[in-house]
C-alpha atoms as a PDB file:
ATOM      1  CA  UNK A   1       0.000   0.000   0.000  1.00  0.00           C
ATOM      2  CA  UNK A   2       1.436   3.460  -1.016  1.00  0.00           C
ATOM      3  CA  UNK A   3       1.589   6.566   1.058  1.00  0.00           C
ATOM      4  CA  UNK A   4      -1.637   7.691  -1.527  1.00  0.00           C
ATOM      5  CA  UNK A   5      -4.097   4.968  -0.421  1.00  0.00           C
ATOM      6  CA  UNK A   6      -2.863   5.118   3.302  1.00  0.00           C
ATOM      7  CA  UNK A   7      -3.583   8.800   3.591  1.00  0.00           C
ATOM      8  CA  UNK A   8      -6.780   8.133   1.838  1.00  0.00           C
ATOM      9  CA  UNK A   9      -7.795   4.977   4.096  1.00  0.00           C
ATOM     10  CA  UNK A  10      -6.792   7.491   7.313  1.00  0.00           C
ATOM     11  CA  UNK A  11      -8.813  10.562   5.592  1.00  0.00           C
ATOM     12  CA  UNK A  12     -11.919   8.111   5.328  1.00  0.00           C
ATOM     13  CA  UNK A  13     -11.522   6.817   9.324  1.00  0.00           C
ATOM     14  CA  UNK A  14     -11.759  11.233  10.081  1.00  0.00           C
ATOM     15  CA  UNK A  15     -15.416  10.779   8.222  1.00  0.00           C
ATOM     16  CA  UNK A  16     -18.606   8.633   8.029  1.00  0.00           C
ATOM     17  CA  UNK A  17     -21.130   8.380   5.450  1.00  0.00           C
ATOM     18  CA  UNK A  18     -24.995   7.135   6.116  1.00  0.00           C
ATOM     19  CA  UNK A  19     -28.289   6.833   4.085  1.00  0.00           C
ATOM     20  CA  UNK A  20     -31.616   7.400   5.759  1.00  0.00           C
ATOM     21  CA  UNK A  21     -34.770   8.853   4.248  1.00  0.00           C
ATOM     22  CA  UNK A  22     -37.138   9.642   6.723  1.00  0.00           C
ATOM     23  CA  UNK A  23     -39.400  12.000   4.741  1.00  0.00           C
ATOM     24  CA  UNK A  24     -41.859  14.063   6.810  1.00  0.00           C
ATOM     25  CA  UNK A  25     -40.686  12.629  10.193  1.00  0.00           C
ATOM     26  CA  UNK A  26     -38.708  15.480  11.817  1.00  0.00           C
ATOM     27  CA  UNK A  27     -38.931  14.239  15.005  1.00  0.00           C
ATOM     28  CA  UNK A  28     -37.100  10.739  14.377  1.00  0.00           C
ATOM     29  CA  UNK A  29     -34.453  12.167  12.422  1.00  0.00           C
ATOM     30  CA  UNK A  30     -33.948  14.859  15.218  1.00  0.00           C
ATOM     31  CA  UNK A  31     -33.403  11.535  17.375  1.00  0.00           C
ATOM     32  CA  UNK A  32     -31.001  10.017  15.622  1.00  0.00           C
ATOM     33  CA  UNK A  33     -28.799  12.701  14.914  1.00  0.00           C
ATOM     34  CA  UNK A  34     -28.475  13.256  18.555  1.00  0.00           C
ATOM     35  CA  UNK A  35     -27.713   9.701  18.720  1.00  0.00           C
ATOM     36  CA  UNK A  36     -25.329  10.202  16.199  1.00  0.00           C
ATOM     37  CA  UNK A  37     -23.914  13.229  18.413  1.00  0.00           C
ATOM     38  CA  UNK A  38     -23.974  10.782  21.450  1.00  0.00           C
ATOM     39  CA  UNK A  39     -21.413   8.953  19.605  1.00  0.00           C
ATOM     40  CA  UNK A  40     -19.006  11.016  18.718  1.00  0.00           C
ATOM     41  CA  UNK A  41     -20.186  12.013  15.076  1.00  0.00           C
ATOM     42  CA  UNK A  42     -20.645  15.603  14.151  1.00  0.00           C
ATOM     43  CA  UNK A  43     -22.679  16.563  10.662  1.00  0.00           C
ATOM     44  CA  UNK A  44     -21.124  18.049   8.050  1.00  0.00           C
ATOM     45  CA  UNK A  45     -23.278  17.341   5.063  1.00  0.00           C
ATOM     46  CA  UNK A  46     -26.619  16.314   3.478  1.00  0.00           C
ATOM     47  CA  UNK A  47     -27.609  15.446   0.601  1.00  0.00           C
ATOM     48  CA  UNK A  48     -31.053  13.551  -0.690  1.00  0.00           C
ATOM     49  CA  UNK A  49     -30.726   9.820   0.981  1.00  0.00           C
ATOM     50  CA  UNK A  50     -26.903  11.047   2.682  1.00  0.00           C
ATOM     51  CA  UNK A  51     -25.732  12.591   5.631  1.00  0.00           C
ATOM     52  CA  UNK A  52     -21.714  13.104   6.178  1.00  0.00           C
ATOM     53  CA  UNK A  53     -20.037  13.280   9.570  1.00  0.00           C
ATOM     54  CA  UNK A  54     -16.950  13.928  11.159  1.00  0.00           C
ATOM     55  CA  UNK A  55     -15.482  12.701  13.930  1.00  0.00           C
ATOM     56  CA  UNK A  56     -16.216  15.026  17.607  1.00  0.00           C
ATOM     57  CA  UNK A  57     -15.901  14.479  21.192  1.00  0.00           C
ATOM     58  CA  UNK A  58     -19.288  12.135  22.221  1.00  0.00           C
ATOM     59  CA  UNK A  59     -21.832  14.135  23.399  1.00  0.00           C
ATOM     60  CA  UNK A  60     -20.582  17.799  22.546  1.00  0.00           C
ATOM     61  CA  UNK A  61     -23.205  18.613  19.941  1.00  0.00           C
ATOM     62  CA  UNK A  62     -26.859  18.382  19.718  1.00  0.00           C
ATOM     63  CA  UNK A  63     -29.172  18.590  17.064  1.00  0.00           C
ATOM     64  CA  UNK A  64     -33.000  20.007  15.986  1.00  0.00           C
ATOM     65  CA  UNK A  65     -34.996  19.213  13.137  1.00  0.00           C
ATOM     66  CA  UNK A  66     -37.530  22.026  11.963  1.00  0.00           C
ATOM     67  CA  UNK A  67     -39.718  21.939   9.352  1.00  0.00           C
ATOM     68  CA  UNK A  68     -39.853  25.129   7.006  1.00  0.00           C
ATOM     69  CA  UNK A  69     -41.632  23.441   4.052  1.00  0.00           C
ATOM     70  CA  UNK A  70     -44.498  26.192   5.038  1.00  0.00           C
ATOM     71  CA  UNK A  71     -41.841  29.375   4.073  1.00  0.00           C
ATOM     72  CA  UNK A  72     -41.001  31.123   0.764  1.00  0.00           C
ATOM     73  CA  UNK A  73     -37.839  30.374  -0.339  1.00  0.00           C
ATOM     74  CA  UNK A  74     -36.814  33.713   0.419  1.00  0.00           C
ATOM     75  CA  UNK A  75     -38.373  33.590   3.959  1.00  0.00           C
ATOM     76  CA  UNK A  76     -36.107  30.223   4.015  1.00  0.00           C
ATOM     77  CA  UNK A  77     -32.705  32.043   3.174  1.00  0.00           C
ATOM     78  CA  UNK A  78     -33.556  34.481   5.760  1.00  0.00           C
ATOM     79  CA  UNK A  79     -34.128  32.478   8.542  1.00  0.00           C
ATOM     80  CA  UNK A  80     -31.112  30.312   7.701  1.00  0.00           C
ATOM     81  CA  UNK A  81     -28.848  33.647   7.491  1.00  0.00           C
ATOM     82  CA  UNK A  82     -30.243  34.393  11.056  1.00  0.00           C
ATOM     83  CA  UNK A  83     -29.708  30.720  13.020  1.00  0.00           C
ATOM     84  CA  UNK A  84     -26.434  30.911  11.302  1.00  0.00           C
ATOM     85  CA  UNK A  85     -25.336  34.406  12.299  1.00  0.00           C
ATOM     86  CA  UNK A  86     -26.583  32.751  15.815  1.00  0.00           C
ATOM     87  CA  UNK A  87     -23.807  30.199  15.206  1.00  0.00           C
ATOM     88  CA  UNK A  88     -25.439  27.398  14.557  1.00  0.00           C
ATOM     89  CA  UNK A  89     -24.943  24.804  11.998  1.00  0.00           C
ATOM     90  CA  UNK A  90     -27.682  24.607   9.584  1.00  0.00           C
ATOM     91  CA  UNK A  91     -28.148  22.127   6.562  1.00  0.00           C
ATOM     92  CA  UNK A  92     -31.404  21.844   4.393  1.00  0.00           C
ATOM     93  CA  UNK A  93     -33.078  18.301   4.164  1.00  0.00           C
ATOM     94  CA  UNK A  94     -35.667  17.278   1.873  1.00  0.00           C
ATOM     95  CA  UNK A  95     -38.715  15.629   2.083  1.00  0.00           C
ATOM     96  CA  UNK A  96     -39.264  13.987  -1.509  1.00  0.00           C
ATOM     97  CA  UNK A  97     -37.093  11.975  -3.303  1.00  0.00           C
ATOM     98  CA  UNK A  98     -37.406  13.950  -6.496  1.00  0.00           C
ATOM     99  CA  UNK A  99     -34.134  14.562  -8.445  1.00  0.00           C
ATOM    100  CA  UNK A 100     -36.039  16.726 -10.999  1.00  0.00           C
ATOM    101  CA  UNK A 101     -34.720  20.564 -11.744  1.00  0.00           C
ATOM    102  CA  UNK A 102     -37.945  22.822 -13.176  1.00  0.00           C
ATOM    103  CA  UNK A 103     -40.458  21.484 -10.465  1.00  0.00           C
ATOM    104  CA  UNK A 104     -43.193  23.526  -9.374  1.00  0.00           C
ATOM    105  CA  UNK A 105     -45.616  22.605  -6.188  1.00  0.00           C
ATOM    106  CA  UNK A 106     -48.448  23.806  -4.385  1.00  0.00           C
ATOM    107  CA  UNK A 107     -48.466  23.543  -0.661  1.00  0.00           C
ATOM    108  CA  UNK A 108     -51.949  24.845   0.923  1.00  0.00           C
ATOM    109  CA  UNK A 109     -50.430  24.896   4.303  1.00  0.00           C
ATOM    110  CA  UNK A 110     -47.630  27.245   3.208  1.00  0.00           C
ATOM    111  CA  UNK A 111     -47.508  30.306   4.462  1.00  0.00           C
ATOM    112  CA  UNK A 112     -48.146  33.693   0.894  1.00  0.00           C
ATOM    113  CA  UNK A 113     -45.194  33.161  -1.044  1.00  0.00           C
ATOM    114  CA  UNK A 114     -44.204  29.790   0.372  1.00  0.00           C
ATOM    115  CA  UNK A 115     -47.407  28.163  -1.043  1.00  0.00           C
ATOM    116  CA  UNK A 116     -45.844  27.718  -4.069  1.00  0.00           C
ATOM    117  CA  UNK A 117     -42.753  25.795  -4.061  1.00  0.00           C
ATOM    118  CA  UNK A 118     -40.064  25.140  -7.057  1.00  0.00           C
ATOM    119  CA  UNK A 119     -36.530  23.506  -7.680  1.00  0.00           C
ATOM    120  CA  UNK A 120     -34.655  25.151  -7.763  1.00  0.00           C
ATOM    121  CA  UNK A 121     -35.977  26.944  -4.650  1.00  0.00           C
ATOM    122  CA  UNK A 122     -37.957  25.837  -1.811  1.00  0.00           C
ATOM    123  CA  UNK A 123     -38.399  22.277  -2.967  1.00  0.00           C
ATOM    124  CA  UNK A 124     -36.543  19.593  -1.504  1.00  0.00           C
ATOM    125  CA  UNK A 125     -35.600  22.379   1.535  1.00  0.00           C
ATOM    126  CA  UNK A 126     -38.216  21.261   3.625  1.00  0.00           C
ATOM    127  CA  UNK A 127     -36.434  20.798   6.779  1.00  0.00           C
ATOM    128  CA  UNK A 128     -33.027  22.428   7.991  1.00  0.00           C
ATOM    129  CA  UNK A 129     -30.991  20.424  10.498  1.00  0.00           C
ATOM    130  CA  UNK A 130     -29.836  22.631  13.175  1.00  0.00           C
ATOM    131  CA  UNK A 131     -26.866  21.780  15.453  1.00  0.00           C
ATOM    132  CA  UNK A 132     -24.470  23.477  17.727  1.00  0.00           C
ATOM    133  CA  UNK A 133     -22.073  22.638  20.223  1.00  0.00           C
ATOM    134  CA  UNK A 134     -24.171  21.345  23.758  1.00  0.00           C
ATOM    135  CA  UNK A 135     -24.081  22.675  27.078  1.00  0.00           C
ATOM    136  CA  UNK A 136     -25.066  26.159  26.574  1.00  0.00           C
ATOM    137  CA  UNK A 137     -28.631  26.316  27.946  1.00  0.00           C
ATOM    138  CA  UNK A 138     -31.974  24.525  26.875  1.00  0.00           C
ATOM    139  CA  UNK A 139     -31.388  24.291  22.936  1.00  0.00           C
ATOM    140  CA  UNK A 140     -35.021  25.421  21.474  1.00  0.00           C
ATOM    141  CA  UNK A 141     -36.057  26.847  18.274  1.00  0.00           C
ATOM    142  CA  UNK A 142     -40.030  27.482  19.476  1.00  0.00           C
ATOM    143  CA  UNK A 143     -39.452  29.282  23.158  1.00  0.00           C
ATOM    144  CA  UNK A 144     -42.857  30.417  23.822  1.00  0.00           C
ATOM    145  CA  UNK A 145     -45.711  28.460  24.110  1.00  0.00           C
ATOM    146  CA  UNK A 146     -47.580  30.150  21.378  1.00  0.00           C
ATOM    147  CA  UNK A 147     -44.569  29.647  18.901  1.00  0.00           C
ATOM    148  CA  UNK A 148     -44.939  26.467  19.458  1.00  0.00           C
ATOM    149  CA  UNK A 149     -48.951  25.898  19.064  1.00  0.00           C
ATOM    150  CA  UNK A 150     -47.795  27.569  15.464  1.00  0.00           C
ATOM    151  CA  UNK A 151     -45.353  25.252  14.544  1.00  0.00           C
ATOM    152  CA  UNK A 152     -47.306  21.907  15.865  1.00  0.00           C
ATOM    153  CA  UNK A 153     -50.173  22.887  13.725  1.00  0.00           C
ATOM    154  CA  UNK A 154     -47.982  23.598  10.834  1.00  0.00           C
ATOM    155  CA  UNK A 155     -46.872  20.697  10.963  1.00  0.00           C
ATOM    156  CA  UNK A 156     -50.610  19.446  11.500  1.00  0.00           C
ATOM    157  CA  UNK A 157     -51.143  21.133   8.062  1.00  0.00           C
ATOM    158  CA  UNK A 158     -48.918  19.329   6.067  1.00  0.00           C
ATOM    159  CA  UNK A 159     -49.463  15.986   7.529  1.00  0.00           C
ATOM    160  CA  UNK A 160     -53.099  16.430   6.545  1.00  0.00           C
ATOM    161  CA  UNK A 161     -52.580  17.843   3.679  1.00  0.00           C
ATOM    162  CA  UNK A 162     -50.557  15.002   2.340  1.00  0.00           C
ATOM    163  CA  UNK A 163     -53.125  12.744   3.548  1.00  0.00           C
ATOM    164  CA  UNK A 164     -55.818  14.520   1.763  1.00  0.00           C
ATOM    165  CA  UNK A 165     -53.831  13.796  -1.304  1.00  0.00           C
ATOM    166  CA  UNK A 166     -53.058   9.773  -0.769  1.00  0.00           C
ATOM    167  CA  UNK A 167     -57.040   9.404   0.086  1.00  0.00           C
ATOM    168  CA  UNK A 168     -58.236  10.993  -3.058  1.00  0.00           C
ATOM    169  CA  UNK A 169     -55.956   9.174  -4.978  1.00  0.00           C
ATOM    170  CA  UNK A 170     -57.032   6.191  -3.347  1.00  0.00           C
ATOM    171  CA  UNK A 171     -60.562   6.891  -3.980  1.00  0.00           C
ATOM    172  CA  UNK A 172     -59.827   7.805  -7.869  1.00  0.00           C
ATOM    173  CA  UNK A 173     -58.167   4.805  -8.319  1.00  0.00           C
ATOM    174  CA  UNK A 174     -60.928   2.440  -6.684  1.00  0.00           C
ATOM    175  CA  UNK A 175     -63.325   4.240  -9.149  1.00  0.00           C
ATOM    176  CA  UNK A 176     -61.150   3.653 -12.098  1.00  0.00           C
ATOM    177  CA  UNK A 177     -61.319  -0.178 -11.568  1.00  0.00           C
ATOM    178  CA  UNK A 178     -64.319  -0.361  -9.825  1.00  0.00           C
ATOM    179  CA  UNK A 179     -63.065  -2.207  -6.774  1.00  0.00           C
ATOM    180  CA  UNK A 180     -60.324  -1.811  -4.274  1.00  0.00           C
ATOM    181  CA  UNK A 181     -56.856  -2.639  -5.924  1.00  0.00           C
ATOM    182  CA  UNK A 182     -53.880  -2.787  -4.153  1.00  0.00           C
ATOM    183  CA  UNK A 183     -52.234   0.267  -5.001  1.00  0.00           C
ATOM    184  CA  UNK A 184     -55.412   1.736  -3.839  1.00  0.00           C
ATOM    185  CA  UNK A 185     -55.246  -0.244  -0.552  1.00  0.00           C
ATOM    186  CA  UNK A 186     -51.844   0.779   0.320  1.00  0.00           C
ATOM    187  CA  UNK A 187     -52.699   4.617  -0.636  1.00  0.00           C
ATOM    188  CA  UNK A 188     -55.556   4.448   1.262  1.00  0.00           C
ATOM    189  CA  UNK A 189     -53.545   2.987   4.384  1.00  0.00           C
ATOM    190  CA  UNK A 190     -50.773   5.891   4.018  1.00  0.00           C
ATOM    191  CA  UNK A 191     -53.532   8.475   3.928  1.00  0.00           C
ATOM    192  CA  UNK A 192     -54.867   6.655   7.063  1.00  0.00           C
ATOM    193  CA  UNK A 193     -51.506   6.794   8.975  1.00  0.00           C
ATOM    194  CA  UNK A 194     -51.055  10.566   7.486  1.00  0.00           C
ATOM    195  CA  UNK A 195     -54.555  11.260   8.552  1.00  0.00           C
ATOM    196  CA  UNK A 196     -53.553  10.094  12.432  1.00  0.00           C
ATOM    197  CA  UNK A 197     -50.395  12.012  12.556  1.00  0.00           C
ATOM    198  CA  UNK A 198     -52.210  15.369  11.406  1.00  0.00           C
ATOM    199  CA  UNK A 199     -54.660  14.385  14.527  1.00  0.00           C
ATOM    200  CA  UNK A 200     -51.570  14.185  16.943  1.00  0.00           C
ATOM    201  CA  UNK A 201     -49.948  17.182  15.893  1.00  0.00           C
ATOM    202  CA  UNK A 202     -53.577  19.361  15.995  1.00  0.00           C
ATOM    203  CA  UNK A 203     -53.792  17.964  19.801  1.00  0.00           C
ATOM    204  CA  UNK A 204     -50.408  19.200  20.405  1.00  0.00           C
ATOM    205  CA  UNK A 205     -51.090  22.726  19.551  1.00  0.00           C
ATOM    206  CA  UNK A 206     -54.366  23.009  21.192  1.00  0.00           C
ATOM    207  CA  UNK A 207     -52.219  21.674  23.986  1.00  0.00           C
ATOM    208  CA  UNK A 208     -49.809  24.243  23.735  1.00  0.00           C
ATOM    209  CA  UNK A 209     -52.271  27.094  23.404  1.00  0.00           C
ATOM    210  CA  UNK A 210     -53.894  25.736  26.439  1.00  0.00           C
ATOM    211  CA  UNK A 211     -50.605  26.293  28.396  1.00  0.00           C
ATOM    212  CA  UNK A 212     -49.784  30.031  26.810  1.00  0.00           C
ATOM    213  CA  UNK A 213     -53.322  30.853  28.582  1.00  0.00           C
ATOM    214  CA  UNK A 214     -52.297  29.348  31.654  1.00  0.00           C
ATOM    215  CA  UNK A 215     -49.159  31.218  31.169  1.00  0.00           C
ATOM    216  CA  UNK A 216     -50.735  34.714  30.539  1.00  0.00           C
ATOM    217  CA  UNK A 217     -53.277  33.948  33.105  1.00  0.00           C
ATOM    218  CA  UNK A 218     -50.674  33.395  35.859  1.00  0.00           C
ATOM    219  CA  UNK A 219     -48.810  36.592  34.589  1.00  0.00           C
ATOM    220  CA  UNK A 220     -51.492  38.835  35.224  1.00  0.00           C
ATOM    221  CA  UNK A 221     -51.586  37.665  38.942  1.00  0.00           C
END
């Protein structure tokens, strides 16, 4: 082996490479990044199905996953400008696998601008992966209890949204063929499970409003 593959085999030990698509879940990715973290492995890089690391001292960075598929892509840039200029890591992650340059998308739950979605743009920056070195206070995005009744039903939004989508296509198809098919079956399942999840985030912010009235209650005491 030549001093060219032994520096290359040592430069590949200082990195790690993994592929994970967890689409719309923000939550589990958020977990196993952390994990990740636990570890010893720092992120340096996304891409569709990939996420790059580097080696760091186990436990000295920590990781959120928001969801910003409701923002213009200019509202996007700005808000990744301003956790950056907070010093904070900050990668975009997608939610489709869609390799396509010229696409255009409508998002009801999006917020004016970022209704409309295109790539290149605001499509396949759904999410941005925010890290930062731990140990420096609670490490949250949403700090008010209102912020977060916002974001939860965001969130609540596009789960149901999607699910509106993979119901009616369901139905369309069963039409089509006049009975249940199995495509149909397993659309109609997905918009099930999507259906549930926009349920569970819609609890959670009537949850969280309930506490910012408790809060502002208590405040005028």
């Amino acid at each position: 082996m030549d001093k060219r593959e032994r520096a290359k085999k040592a430069e590949d030990r200082k990195r790690r490479v993994c592929y994970r698509y967890f689409a719309n879940l923000v939550r589990p990715q958020e977990r196993w990044l952390n994990r990740m973290a636990a570890e010893g492995w720092r992120l340096t890089g996304t891409g569709k199905l990939k996420y790059e690391f580097e080696p760091c001292a186990p436990g000295s960075y920590e990781y959120r996953a928001e969801f910003v598929g409701q923002l213009s892509s200019h509202k996007s840039r700005e808000y990744r400008t301003f956790l950056e200029e907070m010093g904070y890591d900050v990668f975009y992650k997608n939610v489709n696998l869609n390799w396509s340059v010229g696409k255009v998308a409508w998002r009801p739950y999006g917020q004016g601008a970022g209704q409309i979605a295109t790539s290149p743009g605001s499509y396949n920056k759904e999410i941005m992966l925010v890290g930062r070195q731990a140990g420096d206070g609670p490490f949250e995005l949403h700090s008010t209890w209102e912020d977060k009744a916002g974001y939860a039903g965001t969130l609540g939004r596009a789960w149901l949204s999607a699910a509106v989508i993979l119901l009616m296509a369901a139905a369309g198809l069963a039409m089509s063929a006049g009975q249940v098919t199995l495509a149909g079956g397993v659309l109609g399942g997905l918009g099930v499970c999507f259906l549930v999840q926009a349920g569970l985030y819609q609890r959670e912010a009537e949850s969280c409003r309930e506490e910012a009235q408790i809060e502002e209650q208590e405040g005028r005491r």
